[in-house]
PDB file of N, CA and C in Angstrom:
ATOM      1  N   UNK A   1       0.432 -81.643  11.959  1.00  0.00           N
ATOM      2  CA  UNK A   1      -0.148 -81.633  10.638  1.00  0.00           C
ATOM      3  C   UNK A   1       0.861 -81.225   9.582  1.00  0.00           C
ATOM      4  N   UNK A   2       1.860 -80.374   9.971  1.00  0.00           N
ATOM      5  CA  UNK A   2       2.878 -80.128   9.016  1.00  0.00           C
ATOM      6  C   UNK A   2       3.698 -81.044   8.693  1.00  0.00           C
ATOM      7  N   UNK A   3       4.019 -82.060   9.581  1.00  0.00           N
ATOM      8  CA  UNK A   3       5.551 -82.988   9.225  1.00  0.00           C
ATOM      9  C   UNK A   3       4.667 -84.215   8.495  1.00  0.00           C
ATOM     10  N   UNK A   4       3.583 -84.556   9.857  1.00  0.00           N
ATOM     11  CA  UNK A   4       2.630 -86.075   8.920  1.00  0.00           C
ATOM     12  C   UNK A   4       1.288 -85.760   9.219  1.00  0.00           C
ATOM     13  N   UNK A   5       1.041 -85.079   8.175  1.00  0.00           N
ATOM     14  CA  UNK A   5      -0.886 -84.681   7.712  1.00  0.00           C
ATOM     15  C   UNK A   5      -1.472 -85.997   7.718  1.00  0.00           C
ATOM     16  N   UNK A   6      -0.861 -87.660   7.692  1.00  0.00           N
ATOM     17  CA  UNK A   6      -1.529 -88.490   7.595  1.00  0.00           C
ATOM     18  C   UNK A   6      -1.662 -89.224   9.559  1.00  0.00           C
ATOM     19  N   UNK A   7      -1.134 -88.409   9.840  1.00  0.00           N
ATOM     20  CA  UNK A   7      -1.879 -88.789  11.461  1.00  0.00           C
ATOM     21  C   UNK A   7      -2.670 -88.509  12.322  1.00  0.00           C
ATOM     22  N   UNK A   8      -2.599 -87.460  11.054  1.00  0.00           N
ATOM     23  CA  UNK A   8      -4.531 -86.762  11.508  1.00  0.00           C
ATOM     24  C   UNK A   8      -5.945 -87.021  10.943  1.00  0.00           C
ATOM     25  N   UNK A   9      -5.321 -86.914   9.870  1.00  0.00           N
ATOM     26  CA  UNK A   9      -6.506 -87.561   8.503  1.00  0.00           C
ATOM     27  C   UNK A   9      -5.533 -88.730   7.506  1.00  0.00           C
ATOM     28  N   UNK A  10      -6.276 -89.477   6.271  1.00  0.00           N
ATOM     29  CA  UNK A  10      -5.751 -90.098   5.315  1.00  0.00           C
ATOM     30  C   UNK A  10      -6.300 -89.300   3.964  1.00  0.00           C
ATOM     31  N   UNK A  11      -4.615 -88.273   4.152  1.00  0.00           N
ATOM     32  CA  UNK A  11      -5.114 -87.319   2.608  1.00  0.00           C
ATOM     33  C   UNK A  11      -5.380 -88.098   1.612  1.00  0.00           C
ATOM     34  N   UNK A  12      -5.960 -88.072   0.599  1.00  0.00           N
ATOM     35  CA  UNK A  12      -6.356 -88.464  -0.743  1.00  0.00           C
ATOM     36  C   UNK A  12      -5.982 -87.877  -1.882  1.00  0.00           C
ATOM     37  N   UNK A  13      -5.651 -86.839  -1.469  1.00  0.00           N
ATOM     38  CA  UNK A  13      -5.048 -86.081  -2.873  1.00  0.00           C
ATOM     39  C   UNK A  13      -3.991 -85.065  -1.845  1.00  0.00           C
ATOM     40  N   UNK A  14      -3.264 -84.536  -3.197  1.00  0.00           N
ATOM     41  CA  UNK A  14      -2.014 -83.298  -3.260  1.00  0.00           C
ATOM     42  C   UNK A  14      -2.783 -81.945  -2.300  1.00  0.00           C
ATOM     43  N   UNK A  15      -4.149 -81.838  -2.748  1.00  0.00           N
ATOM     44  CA  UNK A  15      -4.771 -80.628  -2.040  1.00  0.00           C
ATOM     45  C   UNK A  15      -4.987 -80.815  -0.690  1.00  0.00           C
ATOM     46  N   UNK A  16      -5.204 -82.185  -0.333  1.00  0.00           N
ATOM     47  CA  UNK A  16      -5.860 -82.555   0.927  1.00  0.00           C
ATOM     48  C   UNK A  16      -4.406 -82.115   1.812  1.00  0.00           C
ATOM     49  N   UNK A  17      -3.246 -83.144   1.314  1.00  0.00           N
ATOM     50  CA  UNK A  17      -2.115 -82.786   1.899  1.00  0.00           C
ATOM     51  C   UNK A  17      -1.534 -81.104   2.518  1.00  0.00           C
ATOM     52  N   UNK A  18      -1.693 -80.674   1.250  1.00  0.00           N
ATOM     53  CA  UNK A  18      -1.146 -79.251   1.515  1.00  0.00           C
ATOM     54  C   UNK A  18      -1.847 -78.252   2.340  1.00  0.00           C
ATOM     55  N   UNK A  19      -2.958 -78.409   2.418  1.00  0.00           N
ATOM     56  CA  UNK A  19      -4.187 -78.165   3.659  1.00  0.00           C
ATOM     57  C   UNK A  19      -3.787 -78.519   4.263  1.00  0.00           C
ATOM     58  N   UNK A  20      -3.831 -79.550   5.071  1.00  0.00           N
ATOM     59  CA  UNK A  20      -3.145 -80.269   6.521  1.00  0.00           C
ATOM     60  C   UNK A  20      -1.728 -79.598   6.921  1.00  0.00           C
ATOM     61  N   UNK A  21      -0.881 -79.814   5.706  1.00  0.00           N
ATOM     62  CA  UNK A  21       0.427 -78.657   5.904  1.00  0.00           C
ATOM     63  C   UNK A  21       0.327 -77.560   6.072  1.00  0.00           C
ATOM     64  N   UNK A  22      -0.543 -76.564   5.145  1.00  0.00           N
ATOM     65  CA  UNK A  22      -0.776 -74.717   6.061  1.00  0.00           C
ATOM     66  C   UNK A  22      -1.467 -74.818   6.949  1.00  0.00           C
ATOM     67  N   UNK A  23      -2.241 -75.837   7.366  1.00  0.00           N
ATOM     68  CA  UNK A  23      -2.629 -75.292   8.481  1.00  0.00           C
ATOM     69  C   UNK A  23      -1.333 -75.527   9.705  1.00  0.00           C
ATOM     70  N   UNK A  24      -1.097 -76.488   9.503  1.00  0.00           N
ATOM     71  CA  UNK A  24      -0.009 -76.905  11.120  1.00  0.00           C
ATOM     72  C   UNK A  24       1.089 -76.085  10.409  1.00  0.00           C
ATOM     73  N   UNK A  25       1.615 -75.174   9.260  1.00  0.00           N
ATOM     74  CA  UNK A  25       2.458 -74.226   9.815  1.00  0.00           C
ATOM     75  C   UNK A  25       1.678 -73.173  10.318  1.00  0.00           C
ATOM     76  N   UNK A  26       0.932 -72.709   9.789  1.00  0.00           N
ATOM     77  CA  UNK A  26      -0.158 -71.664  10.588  1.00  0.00           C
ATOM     78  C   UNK A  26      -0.101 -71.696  12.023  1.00  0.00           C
ATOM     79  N   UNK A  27      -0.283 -72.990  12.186  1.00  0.00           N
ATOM     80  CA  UNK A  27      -0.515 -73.351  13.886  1.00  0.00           C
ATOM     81  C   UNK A  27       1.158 -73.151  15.028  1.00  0.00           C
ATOM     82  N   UNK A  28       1.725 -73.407  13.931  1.00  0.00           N
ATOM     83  CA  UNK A  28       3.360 -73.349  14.308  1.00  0.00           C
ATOM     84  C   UNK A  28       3.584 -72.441  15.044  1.00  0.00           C
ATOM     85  N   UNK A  29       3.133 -71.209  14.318  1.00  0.00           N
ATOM     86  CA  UNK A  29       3.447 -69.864  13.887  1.00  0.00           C
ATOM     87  C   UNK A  29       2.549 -69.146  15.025  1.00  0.00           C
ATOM     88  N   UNK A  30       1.296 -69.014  15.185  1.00  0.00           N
ATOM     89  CA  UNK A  30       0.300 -68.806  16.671  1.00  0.00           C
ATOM     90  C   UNK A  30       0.407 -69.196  17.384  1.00  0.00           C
ATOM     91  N   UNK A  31       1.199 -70.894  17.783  1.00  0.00           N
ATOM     92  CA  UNK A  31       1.826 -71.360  18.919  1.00  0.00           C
ATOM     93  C   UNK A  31       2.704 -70.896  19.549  1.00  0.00           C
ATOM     94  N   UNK A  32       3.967 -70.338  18.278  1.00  0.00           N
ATOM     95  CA  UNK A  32       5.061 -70.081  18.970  1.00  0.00           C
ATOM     96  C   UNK A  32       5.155 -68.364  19.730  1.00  0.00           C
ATOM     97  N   UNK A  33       4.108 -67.400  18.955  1.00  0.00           N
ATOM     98  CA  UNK A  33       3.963 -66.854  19.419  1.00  0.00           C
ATOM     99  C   UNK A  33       3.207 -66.545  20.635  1.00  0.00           C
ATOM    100  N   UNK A  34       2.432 -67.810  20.808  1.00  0.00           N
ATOM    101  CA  UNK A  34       1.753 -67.959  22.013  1.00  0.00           C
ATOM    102  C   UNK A  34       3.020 -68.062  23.237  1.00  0.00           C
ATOM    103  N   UNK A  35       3.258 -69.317  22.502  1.00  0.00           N
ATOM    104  CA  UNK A  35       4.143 -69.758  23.905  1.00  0.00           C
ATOM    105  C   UNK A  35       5.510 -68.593  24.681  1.00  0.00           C
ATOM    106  N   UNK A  36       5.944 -68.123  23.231  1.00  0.00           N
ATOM    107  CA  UNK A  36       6.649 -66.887  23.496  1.00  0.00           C
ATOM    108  C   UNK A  36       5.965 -65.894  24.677  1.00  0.00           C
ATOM    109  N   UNK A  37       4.749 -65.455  24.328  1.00  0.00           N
ATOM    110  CA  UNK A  37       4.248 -64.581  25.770  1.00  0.00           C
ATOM    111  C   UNK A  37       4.209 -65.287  26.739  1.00  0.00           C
ATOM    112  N   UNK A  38       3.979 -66.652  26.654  1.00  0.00           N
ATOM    113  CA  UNK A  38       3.763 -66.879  28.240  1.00  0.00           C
ATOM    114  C   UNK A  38       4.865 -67.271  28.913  1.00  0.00           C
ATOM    115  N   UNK A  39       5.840 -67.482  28.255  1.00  0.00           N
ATOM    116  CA  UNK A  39       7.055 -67.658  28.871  1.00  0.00           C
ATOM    117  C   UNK A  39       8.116 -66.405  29.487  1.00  0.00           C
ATOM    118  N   UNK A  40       7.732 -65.336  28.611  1.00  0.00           N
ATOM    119  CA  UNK A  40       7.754 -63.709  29.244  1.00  0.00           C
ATOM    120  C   UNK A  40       6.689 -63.636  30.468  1.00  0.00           C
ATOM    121  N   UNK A  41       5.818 -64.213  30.663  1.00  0.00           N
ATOM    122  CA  UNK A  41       4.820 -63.605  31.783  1.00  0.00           C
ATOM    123  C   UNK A  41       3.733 -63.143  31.629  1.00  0.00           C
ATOM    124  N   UNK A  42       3.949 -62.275  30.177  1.00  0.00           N
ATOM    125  CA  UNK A  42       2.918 -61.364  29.370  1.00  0.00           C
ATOM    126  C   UNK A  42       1.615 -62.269  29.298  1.00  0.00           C
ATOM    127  N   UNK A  43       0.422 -61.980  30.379  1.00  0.00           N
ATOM    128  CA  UNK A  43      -0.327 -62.480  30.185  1.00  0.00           C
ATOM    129  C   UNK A  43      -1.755 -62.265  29.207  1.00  0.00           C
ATOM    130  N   UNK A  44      -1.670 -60.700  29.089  1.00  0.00           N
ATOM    131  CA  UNK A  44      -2.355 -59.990  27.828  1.00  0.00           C
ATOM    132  C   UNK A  44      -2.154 -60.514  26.380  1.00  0.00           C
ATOM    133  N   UNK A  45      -0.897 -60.253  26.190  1.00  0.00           N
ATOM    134  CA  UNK A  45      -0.039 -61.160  25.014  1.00  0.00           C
ATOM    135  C   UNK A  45      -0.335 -62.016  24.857  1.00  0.00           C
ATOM    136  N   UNK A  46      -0.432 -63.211  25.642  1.00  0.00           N
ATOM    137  CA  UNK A  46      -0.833 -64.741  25.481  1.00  0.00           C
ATOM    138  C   UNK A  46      -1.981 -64.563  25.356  1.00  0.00           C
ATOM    139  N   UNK A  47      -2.860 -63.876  26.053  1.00  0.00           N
ATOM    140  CA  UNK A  47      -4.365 -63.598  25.362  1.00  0.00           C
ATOM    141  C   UNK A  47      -4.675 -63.530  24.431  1.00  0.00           C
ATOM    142  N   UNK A  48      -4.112 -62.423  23.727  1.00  0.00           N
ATOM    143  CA  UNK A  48      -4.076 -62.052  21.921  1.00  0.00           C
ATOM    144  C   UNK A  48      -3.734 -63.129  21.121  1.00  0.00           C
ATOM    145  N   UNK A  49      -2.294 -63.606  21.632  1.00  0.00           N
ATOM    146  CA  UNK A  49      -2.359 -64.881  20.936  1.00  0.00           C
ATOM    147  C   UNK A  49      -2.958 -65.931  20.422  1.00  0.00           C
ATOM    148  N   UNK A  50      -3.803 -66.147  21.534  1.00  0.00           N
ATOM    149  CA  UNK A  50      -4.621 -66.993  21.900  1.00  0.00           C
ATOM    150  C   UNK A  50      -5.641 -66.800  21.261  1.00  0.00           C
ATOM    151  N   UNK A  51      -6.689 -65.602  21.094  1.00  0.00           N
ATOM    152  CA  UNK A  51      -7.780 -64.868  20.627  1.00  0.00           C
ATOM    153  C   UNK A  51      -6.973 -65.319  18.708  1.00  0.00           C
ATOM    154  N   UNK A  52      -6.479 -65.344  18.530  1.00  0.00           N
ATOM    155  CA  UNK A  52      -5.979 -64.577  16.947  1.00  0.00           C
ATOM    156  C   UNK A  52      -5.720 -66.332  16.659  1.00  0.00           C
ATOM    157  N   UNK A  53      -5.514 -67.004  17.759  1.00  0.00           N
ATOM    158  CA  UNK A  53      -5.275 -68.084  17.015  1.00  0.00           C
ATOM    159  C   UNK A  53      -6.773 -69.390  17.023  1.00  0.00           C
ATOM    160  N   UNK A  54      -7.571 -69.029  18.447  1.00  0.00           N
ATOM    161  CA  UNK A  54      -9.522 -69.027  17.660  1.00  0.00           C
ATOM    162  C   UNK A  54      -9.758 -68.590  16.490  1.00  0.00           C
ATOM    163  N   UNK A  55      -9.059 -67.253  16.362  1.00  0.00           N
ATOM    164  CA  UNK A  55     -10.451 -66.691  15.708  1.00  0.00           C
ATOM    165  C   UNK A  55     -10.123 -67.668  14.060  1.00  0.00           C
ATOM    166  N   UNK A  56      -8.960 -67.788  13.874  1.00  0.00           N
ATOM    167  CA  UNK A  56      -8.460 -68.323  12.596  1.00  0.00           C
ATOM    168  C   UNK A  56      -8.901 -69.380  12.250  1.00  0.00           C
ATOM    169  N   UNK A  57      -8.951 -70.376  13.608  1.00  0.00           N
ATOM    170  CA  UNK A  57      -9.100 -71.712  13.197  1.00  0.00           C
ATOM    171  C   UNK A  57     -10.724 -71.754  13.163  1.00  0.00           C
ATOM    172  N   UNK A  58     -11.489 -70.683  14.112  1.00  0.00           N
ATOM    173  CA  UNK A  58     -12.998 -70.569  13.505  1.00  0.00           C
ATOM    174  C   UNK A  58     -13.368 -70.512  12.095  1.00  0.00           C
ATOM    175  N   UNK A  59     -12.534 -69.428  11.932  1.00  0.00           N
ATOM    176  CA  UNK A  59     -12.800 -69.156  10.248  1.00  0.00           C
ATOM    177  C   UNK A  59     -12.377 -70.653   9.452  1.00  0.00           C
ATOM    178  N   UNK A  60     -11.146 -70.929   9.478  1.00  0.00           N
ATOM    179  CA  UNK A  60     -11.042 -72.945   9.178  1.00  0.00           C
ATOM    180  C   UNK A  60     -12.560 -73.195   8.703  1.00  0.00           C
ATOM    181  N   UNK A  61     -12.916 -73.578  10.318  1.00  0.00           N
ATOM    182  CA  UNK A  61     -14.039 -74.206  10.531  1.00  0.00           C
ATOM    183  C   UNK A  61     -15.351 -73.942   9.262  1.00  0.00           C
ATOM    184  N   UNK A  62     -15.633 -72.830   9.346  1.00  0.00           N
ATOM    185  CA  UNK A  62     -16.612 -72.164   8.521  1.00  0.00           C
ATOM    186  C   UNK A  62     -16.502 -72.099   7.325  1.00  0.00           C
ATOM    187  N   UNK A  63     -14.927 -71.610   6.404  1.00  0.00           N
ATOM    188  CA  UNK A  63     -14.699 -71.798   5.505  1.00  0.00           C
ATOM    189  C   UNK A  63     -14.882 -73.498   5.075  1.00  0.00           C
ATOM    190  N   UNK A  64     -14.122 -74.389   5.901  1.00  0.00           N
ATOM    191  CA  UNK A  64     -14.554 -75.798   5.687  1.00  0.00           C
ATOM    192  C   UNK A  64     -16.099 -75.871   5.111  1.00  0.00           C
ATOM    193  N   UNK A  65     -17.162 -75.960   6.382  1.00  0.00           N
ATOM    194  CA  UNK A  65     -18.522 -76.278   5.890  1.00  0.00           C
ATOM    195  C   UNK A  65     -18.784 -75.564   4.886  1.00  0.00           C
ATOM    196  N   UNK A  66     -18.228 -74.487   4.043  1.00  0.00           N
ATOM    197  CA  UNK A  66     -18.596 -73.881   3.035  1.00  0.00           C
ATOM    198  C   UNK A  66     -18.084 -74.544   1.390  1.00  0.00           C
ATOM    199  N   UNK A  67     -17.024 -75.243   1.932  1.00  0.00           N
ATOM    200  CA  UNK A  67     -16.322 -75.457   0.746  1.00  0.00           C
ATOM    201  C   UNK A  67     -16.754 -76.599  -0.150  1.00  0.00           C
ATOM    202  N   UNK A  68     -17.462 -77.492   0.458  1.00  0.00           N
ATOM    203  CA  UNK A  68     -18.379 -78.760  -0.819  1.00  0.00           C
ATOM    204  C   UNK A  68     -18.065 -78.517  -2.290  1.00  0.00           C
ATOM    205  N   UNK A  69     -18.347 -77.828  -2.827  1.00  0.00           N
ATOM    206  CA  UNK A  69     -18.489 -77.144  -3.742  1.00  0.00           C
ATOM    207  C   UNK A  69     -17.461 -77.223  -4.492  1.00  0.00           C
ATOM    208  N   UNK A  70     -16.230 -76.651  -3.966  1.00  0.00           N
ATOM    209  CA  UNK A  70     -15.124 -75.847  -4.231  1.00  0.00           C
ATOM    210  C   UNK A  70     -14.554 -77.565  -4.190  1.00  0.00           C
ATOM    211  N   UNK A  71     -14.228 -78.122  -3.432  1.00  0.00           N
ATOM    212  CA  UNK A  71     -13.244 -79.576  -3.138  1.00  0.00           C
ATOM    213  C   UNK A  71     -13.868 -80.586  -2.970  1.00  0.00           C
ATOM    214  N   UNK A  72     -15.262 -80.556  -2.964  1.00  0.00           N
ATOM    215  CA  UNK A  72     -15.869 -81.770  -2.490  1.00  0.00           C
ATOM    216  C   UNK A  72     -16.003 -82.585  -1.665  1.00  0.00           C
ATOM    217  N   UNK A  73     -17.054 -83.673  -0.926  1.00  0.00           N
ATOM    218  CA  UNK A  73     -17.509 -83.910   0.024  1.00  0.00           C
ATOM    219  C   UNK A  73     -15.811 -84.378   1.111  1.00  0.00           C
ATOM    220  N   UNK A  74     -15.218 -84.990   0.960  1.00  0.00           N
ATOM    221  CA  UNK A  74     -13.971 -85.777   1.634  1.00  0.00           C
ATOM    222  C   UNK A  74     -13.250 -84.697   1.866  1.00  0.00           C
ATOM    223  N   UNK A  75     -12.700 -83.857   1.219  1.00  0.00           N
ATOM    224  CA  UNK A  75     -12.002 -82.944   1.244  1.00  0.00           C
ATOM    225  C   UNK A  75     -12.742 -81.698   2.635  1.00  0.00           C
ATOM    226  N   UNK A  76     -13.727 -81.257   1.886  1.00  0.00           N
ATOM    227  CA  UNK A  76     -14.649 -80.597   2.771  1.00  0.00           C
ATOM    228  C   UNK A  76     -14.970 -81.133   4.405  1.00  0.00           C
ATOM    229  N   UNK A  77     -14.942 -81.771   4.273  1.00  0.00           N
ATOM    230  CA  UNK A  77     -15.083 -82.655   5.905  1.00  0.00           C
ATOM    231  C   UNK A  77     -13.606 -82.194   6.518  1.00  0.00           C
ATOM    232  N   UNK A  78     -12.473 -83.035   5.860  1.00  0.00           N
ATOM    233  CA  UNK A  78     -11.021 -82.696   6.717  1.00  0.00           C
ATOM    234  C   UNK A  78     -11.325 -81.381   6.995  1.00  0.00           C
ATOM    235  N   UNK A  79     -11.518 -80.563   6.266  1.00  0.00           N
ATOM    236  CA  UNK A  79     -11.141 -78.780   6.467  1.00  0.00           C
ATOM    237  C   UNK A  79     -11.976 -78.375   7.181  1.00  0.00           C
ATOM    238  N   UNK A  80     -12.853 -79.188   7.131  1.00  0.00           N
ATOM    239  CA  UNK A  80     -14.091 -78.791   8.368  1.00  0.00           C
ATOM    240  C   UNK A  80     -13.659 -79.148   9.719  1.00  0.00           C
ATOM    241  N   UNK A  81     -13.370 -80.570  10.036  1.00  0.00           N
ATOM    242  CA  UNK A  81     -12.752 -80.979  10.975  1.00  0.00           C
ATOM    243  C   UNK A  81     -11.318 -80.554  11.679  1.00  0.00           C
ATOM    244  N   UNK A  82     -10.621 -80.600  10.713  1.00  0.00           N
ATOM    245  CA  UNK A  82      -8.963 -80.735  10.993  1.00  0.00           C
ATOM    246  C   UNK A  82      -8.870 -79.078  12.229  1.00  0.00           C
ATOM    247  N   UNK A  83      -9.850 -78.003  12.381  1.00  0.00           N
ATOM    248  CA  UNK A  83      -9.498 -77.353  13.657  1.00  0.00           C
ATOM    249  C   UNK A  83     -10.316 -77.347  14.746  1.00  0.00           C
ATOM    250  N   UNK A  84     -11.238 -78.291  14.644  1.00  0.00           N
ATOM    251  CA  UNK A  84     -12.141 -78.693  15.511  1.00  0.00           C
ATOM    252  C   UNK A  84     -11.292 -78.602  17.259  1.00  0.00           C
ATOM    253  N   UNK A  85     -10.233 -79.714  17.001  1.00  0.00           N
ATOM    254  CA  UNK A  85      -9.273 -79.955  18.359  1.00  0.00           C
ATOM    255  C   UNK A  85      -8.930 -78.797  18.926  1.00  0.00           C
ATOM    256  N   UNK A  86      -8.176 -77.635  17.854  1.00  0.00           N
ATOM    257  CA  UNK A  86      -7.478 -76.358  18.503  1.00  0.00           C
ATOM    258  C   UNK A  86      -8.808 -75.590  18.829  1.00  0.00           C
ATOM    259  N   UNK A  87      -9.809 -75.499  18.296  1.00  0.00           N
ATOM    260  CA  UNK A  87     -11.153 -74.705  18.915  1.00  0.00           C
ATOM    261  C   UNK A  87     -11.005 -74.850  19.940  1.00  0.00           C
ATOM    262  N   UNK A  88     -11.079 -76.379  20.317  1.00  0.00           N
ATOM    263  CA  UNK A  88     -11.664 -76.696  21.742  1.00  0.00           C
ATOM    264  C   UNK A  88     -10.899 -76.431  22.551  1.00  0.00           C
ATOM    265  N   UNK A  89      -9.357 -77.114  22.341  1.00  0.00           N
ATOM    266  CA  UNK A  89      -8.427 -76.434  23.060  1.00  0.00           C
ATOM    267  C   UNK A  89      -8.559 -75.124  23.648  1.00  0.00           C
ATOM    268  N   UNK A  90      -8.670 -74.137  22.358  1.00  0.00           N
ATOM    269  CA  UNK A  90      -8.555 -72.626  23.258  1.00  0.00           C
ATOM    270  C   UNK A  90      -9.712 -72.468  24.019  1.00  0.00           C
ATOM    271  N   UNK A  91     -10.517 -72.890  23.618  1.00  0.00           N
ATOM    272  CA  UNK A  91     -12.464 -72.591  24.414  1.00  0.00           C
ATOM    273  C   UNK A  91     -11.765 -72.997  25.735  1.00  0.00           C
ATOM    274  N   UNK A  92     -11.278 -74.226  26.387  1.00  0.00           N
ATOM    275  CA  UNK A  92     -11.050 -74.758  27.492  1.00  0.00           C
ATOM    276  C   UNK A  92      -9.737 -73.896  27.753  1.00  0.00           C
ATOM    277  N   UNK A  93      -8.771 -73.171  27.425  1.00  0.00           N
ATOM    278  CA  UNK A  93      -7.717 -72.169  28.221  1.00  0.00           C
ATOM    279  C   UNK A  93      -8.606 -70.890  28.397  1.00  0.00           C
ATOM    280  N   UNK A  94      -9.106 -70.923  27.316  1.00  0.00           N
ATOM    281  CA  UNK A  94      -9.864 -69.031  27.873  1.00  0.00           C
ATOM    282  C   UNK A  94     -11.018 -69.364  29.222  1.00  0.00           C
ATOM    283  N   UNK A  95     -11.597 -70.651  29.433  1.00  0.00           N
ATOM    284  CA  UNK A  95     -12.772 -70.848  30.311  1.00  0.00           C
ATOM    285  C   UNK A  95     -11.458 -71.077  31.726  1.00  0.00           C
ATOM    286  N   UNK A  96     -10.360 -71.679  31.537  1.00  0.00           N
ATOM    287  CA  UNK A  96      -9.728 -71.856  32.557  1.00  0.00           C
ATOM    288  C   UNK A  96      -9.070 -70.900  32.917  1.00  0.00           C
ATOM    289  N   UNK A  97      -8.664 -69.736  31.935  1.00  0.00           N
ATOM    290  CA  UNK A  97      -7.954 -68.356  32.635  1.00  0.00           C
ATOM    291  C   UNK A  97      -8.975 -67.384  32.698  1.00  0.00           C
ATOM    292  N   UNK A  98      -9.976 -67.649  32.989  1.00  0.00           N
ATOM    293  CA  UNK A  98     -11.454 -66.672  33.265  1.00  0.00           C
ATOM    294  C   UNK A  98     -11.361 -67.592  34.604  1.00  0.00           C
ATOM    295  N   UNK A  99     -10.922 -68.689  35.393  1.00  0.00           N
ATOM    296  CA  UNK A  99     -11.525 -69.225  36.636  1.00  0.00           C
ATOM    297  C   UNK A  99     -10.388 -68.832  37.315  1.00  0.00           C
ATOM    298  N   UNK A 100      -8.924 -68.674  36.614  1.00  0.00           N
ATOM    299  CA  UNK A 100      -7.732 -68.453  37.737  1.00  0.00           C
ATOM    300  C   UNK A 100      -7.108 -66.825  37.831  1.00  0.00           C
ATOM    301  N   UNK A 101      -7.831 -66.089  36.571  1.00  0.00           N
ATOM    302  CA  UNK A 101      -7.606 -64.411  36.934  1.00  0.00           C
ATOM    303  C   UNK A 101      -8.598 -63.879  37.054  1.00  0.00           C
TER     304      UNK A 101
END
């Protein structure tokens, strides 16, 4: 989302863009610290990581359906959508490191 926001969505405006851009540096940034613990071993660490980088893209989520208002219907949808994927993502690592520890 940071390098091409348009291969996720088709921004429409300057705002839509720059949304798509903080979020995938955001995501950069909780990834790399993700991946950093697990490549130490630190499996607590990668937890936190992991936890901090839900809980953010929840809030995304919520702030999205809230925002109509604020950016309007097109806009409001991407921001609603655009962390839908990483939700799920982490929902499916935390359900899979609850089956292997």
């Amino acid at each position: 989302m940071m390098l091409a926001p348009g291969r996720f969505f088709a921004p429409g405006s300057g705002t839509e863009t720059l949304l798509l851009k903080t979020i995938g540096i955001r995501d950069v940034v909780l990834g790399s610290g993700g991946l950093a613990a697990w490549a130490r071993g630190d499996n607590k660490e990668f937890q936190r990581w992991a936890a901090v980088g839900l809980t953010s893209d929840s809030a995304d989520f919520v702030l999205g359906l809230r925002s109509k208002p604020l950016v309007g219907t097109r806009s409001a949808l991407i921001a609603t959508f655009a962390p839908v994927p990483f939700i799920g993502a982490a929902l499916v690592g935390f359900v899979r490191s609850r089956r292997t520890g």
